[in-house]
Protein backbone atom coordinates (compact mmCIF):
# COMPACT_ATOMS: atom_id res chain seq x y z
CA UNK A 1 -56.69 47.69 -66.33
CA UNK A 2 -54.65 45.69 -68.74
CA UNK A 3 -55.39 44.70 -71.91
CA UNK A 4 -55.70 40.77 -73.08
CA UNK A 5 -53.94 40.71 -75.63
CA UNK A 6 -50.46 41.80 -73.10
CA UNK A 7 -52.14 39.18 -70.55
CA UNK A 8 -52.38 36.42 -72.81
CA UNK A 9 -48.02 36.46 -73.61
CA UNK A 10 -47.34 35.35 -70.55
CA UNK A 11 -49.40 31.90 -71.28
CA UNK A 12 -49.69 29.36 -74.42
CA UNK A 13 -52.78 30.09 -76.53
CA UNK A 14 -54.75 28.23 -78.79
CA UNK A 15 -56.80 30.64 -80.51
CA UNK A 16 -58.49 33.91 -79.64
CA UNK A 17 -61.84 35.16 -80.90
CA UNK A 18 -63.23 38.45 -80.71
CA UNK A 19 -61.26 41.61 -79.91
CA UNK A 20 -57.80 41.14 -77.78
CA UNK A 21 -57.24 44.90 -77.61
CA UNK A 22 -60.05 44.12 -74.53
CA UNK A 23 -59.20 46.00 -71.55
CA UNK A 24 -60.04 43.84 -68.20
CA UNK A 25 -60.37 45.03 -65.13
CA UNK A 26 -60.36 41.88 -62.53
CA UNK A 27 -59.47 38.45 -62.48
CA UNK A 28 -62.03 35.85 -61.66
CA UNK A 29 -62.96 32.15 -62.18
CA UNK A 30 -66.32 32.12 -60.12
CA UNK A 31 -68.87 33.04 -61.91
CA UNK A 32 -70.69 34.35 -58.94
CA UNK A 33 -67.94 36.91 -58.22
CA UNK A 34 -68.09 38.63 -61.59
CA UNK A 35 -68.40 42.82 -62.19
CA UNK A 36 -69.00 43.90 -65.25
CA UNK A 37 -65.02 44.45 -66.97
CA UNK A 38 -63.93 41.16 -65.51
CA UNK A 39 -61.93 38.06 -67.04
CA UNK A 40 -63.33 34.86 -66.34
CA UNK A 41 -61.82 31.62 -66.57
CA UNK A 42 -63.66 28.89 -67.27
CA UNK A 43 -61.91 26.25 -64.28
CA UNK A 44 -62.96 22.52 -64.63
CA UNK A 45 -62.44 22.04 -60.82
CA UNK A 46 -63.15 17.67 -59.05
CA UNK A 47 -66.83 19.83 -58.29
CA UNK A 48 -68.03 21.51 -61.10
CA UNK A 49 -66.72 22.69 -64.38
CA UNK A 50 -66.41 26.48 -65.00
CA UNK A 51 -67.68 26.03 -68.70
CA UNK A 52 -71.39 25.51 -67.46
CA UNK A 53 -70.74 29.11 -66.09
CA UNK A 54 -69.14 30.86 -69.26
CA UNK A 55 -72.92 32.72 -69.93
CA UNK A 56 -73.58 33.28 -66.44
CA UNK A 57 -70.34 35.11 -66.52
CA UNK A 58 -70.82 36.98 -69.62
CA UNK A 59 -74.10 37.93 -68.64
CA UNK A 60 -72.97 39.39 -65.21
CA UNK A 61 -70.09 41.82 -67.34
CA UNK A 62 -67.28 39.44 -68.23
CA UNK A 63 -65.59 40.51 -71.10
CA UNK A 64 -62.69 38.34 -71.82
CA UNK A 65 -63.06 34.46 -70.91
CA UNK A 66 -60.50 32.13 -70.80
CA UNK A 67 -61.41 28.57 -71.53
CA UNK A 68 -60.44 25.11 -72.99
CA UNK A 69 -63.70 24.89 -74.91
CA UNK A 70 -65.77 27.31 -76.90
CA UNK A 71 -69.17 28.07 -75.46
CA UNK A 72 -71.90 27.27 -78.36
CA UNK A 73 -72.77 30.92 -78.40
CA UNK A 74 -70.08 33.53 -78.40
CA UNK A 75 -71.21 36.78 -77.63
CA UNK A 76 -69.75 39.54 -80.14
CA UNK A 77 -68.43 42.14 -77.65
CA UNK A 78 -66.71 39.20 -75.36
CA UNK A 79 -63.00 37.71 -76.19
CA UNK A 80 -62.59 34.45 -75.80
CA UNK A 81 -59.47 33.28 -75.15
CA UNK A 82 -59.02 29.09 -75.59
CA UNK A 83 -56.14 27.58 -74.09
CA UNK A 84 -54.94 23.91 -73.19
CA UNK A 85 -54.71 24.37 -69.58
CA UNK A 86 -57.05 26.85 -67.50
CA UNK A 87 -55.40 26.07 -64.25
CA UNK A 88 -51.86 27.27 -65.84
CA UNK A 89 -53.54 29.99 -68.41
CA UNK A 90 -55.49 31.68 -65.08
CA UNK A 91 -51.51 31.55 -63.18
CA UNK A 92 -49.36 33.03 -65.83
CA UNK A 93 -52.01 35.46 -66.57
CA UNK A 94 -52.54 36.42 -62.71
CA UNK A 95 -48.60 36.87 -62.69
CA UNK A 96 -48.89 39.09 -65.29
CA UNK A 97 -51.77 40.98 -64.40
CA UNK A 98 -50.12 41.85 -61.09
CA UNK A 99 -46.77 42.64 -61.97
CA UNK A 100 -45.31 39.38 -61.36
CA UNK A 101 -44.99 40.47 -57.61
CA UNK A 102 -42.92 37.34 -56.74
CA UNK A 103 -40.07 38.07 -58.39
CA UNK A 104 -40.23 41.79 -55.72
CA UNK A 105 -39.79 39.73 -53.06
CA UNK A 106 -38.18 36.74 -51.09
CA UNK A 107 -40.10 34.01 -51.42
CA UNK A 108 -39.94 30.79 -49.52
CA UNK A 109 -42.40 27.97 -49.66
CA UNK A 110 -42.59 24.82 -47.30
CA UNK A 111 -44.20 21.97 -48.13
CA UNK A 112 -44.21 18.31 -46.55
CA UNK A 113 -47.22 16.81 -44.68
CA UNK A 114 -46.86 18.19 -40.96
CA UNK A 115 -44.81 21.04 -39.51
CA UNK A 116 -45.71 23.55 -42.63
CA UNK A 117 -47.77 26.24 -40.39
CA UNK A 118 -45.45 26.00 -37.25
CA UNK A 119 -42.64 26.92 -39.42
CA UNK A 120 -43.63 29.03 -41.91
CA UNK A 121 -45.23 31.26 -38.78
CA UNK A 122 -42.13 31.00 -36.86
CA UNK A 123 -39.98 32.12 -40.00
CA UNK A 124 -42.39 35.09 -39.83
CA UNK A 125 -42.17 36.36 -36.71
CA UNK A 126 -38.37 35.76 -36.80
CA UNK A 127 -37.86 37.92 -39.63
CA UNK A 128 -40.18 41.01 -38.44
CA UNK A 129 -38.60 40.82 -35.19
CA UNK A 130 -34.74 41.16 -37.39
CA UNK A 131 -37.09 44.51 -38.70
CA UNK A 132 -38.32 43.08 -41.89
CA UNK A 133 -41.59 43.51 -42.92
CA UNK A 134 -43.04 40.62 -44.34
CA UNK A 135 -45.93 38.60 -45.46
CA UNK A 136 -47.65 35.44 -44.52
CA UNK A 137 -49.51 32.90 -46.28
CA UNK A 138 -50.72 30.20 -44.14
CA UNK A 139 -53.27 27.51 -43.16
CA UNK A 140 -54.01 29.84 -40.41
CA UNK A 141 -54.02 33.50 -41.79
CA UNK A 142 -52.42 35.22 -44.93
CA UNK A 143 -50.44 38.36 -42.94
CA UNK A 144 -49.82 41.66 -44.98
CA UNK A 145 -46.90 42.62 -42.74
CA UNK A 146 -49.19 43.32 -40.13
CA UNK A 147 -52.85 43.37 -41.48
CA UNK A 148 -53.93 39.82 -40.98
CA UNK A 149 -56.54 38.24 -43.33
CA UNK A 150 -58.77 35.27 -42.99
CA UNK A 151 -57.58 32.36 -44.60
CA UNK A 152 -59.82 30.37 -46.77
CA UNK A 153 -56.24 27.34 -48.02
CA UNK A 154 -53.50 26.38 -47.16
CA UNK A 155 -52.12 27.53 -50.60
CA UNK A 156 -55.07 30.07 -52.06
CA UNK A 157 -55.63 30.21 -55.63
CA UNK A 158 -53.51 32.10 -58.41
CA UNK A 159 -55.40 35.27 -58.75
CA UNK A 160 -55.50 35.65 -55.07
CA UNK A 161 -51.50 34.63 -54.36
CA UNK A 162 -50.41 37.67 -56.77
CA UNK A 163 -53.00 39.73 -55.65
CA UNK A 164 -51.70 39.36 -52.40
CA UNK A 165 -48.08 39.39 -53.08
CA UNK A 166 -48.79 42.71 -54.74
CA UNK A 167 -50.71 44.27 -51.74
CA UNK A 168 -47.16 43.16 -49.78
CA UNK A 169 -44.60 44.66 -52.47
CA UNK A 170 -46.60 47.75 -51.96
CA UNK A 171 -46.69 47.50 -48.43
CA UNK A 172 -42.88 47.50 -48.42
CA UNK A 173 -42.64 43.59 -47.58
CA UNK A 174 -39.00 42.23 -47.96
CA UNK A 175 -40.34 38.56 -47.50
CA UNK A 176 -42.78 36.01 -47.83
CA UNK A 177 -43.09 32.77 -46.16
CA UNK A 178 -46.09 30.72 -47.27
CA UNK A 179 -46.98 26.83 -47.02
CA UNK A 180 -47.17 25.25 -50.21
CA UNK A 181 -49.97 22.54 -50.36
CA UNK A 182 -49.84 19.39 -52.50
CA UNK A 183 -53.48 20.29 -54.19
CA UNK A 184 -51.86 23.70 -55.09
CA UNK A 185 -48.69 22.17 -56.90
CA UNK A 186 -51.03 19.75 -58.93
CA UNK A 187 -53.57 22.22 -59.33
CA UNK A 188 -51.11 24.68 -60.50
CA UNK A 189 -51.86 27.71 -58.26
CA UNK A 190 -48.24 28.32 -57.52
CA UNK A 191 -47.03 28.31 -61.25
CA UNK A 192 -45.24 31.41 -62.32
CA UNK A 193 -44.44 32.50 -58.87
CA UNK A 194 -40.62 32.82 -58.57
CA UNK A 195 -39.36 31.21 -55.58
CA UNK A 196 -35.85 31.88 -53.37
CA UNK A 197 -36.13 28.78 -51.61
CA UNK A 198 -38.28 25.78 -50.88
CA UNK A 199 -38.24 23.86 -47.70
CA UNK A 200 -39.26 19.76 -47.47
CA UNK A 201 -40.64 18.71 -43.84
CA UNK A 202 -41.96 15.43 -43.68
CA UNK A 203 -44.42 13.23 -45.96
CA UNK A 204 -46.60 10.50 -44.76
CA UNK A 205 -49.79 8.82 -46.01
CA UNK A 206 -51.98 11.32 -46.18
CA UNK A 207 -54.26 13.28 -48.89
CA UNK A 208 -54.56 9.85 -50.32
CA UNK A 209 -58.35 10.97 -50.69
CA UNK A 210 -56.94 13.23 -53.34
CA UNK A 211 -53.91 11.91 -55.04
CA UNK A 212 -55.16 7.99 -54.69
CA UNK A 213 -51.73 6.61 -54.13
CA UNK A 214 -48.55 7.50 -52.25
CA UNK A 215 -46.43 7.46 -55.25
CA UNK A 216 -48.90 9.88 -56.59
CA UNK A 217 -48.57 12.41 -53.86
CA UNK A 218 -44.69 12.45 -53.36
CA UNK A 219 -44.52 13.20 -56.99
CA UNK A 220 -47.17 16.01 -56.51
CA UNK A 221 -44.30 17.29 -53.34
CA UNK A 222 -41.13 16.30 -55.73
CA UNK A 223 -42.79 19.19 -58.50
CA UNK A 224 -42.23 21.80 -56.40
CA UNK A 225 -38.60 21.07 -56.12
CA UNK A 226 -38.13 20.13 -59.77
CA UNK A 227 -39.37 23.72 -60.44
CA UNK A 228 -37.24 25.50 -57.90
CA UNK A 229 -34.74 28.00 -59.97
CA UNK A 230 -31.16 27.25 -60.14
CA UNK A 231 -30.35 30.31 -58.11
CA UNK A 232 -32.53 29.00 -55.33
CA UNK A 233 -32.26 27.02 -52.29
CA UNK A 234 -33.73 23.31 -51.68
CA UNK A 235 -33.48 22.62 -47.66
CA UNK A 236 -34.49 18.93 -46.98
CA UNK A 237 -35.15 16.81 -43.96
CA UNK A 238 -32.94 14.12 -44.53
CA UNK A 239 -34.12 11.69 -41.39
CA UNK A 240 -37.33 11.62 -43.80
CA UNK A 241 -36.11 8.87 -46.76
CA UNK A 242 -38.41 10.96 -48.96
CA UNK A 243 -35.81 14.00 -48.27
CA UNK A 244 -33.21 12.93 -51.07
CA UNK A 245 -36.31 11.79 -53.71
CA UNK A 246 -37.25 15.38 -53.53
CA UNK A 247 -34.34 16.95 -54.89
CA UNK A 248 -33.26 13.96 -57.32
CA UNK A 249 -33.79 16.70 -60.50
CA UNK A 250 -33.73 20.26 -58.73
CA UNK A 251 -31.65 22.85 -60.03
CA UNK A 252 -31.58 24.55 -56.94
CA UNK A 253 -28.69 24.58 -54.62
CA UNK A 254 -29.41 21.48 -51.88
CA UNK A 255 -29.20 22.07 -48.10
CA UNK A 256 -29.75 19.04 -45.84
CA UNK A 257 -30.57 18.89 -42.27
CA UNK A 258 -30.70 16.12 -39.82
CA UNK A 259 -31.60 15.13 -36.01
CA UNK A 260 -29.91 11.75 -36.83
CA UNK A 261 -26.95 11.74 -39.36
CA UNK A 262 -24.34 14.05 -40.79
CA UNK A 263 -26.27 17.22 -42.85
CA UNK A 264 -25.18 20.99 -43.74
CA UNK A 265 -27.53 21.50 -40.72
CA UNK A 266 -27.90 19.75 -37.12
CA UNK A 267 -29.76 19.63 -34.10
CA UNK A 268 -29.78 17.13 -31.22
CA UNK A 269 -32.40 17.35 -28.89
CA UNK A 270 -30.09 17.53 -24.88
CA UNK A 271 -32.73 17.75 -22.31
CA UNK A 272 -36.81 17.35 -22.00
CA UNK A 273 -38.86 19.51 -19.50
CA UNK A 274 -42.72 20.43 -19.40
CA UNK A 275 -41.92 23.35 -20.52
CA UNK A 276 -39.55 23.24 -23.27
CA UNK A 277 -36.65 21.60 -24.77
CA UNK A 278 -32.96 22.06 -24.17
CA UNK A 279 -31.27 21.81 -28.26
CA UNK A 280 -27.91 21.84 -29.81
CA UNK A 281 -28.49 23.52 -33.16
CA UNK A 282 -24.84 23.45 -35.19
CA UNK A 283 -22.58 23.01 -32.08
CA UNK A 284 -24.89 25.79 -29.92
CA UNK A 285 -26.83 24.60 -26.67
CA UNK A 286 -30.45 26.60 -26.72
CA UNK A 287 -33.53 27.00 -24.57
CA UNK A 288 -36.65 26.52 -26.70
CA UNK A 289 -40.50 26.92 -24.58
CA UNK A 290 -41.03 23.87 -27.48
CA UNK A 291 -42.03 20.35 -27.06
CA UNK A 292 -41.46 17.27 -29.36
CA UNK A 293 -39.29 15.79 -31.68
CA UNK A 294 -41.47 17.76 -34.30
CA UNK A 295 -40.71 21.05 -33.02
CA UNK A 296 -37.06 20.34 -32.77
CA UNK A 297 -37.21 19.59 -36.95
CA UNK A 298 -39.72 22.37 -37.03
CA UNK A 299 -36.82 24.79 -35.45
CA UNK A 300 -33.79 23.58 -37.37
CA UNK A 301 -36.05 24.50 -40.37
CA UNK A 302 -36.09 27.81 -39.20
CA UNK A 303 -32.66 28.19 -38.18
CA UNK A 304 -31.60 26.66 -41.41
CA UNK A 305 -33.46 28.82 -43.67
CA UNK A 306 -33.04 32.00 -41.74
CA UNK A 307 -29.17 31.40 -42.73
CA UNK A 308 -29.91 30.47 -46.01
CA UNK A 309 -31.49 33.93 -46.37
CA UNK A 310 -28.53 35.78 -45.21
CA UNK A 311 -29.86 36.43 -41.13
């Protein structure tokens, strides 16, 4: 259990009424989900807004909320927390709750439209066959070194990421490879997590559903980058003209890599059969059971960031 009022340092608040010395004993933001001893935050999600909930929560056993609004009845033994941002509030406050597991472990995110679950999975079984144990978080499944875990997004929410990132810091993971989605950067689920690398793939008009224009959505993929610590490494697809826009204002430590032009990392694709490719990754002929252009990318990725990590 941890107490609000240490919670509630890790994020900008507005004001606080009722008690902060309130111990909590979960994190949640549906209302549905809440034990009695929980904090809820109030999320105004593109479906519903979490403020409709805020009694429904308190009546179920939340005692802290977190919210950008005051209900019109606060109850006496609940605190209410009001901040600018629930989205960020519910991340820094997730971090903190859990230890700020990201900063116990190697963490590398992709993100790009295509190629994100090929690589990040391939970077996983790469590294537990070099004997690491290591975690997973994936369109597919979230792995727990080897516990594997239904996946609900390609980039979960804030409370589950740390929760999750905890569960692998206990479980002795040494990395973490997860995909990083556009709706995640935007929506802020990956805020406070501390990142040794970030990887760009590809972007192409897609999620426009979401983001409404293109410009829109490679500034949602450029935020990831911009965010990226200076001790960290950016690796970019450079045969994407997106590549270079993504790492225009990182402080992170660029890495390039290219199937068509000169970059820190190369591959050329020798040979085509129906059952695999025959590459030259940095000057080294290779036998992959791979098809496609994409895979060859998807592979130099790997390769790139496997060095990048110190493999």
């Amino acid at each position: 259990m941890k107490q609000i009022q240490e919670l509630i340092k890790a994020t900008q608040v507005l004001r606080v009424e009722g008690n902060s010395d309130t111990r909590v004993s979960r994190l949640a933001y549906d209302s549905r989900r809440i034990a009695p001893g929980d904090c809820f935050f109030a999320v105004s999600g593109t479906q519903s807004d979490g403020h409709a909930y805020i009694d429904a929560a308190v009546a179920a056993g939340a005692v802290a909320v977190v919210c950008q609004r005051l209900p019109e009845h606060l109850t006496p033994s609940v605190c209410y927390v009001v901040v600018a941002d629930t989205n960020a509030a519910m991340a820094d406050m997730a971090a903190a709750f859990y230890g700020d597991p990201s900063r116990q472990l190697k963490l590398v995110g992709i993100t790009g439209t295509n190629g994100k679950t090929t690589t990040v999975t391939l970077l996983y079984d790469l590294f537990r066959g070099l004997g690491y144990k290591v975690g997973l978080i994936s369109t597919v499944v979230y792995c727990i070194d080897t516990e594997r875990i239904e996946s609900t997004h390609t980039t979960p929410d804030a409370i589950r990421l740390n929760e999750m990132m905890a569960r692998m810091v206990e479980a002795g993971c040494e990395y973490c490879f997860m995909e990083v989605s556009s709706h995640a950067i935007v929506q802020e689920r990956i805020r406070g997590l501390h990142f040794t690398g970030g990887i760009f793939s590809n972007i192409t008009h897609d999620h426009l559903d979401y983001h409404k224009t293109f410009a829109e959505y490679i500034r949602a993929k450029k935020l990831f980058f911009d965010n990226l610590p200076k001790e960290a490494f950016a690796l970019v697809n450079i045969d994407d003209r997106n590549g270079r826009v993504m790492v225009q204002n990182t402080r992170a430590t660029v890495k390039t890599l290219s199937l068509q032009s000169m970059a820190d990392f190369r591959c050329k694709i020798l040979e085509t059969h129906p059952d695999g490719m025959e590459l030259r990754i940095d000057g080294r002929e290779v036998w992959v059971h791979f098809l496609g252009r994409f895979n060859a990318y998807n592979l130099l990725s790997v390769y790139a960031a496997a060095l990048l990590l110190g493999a």
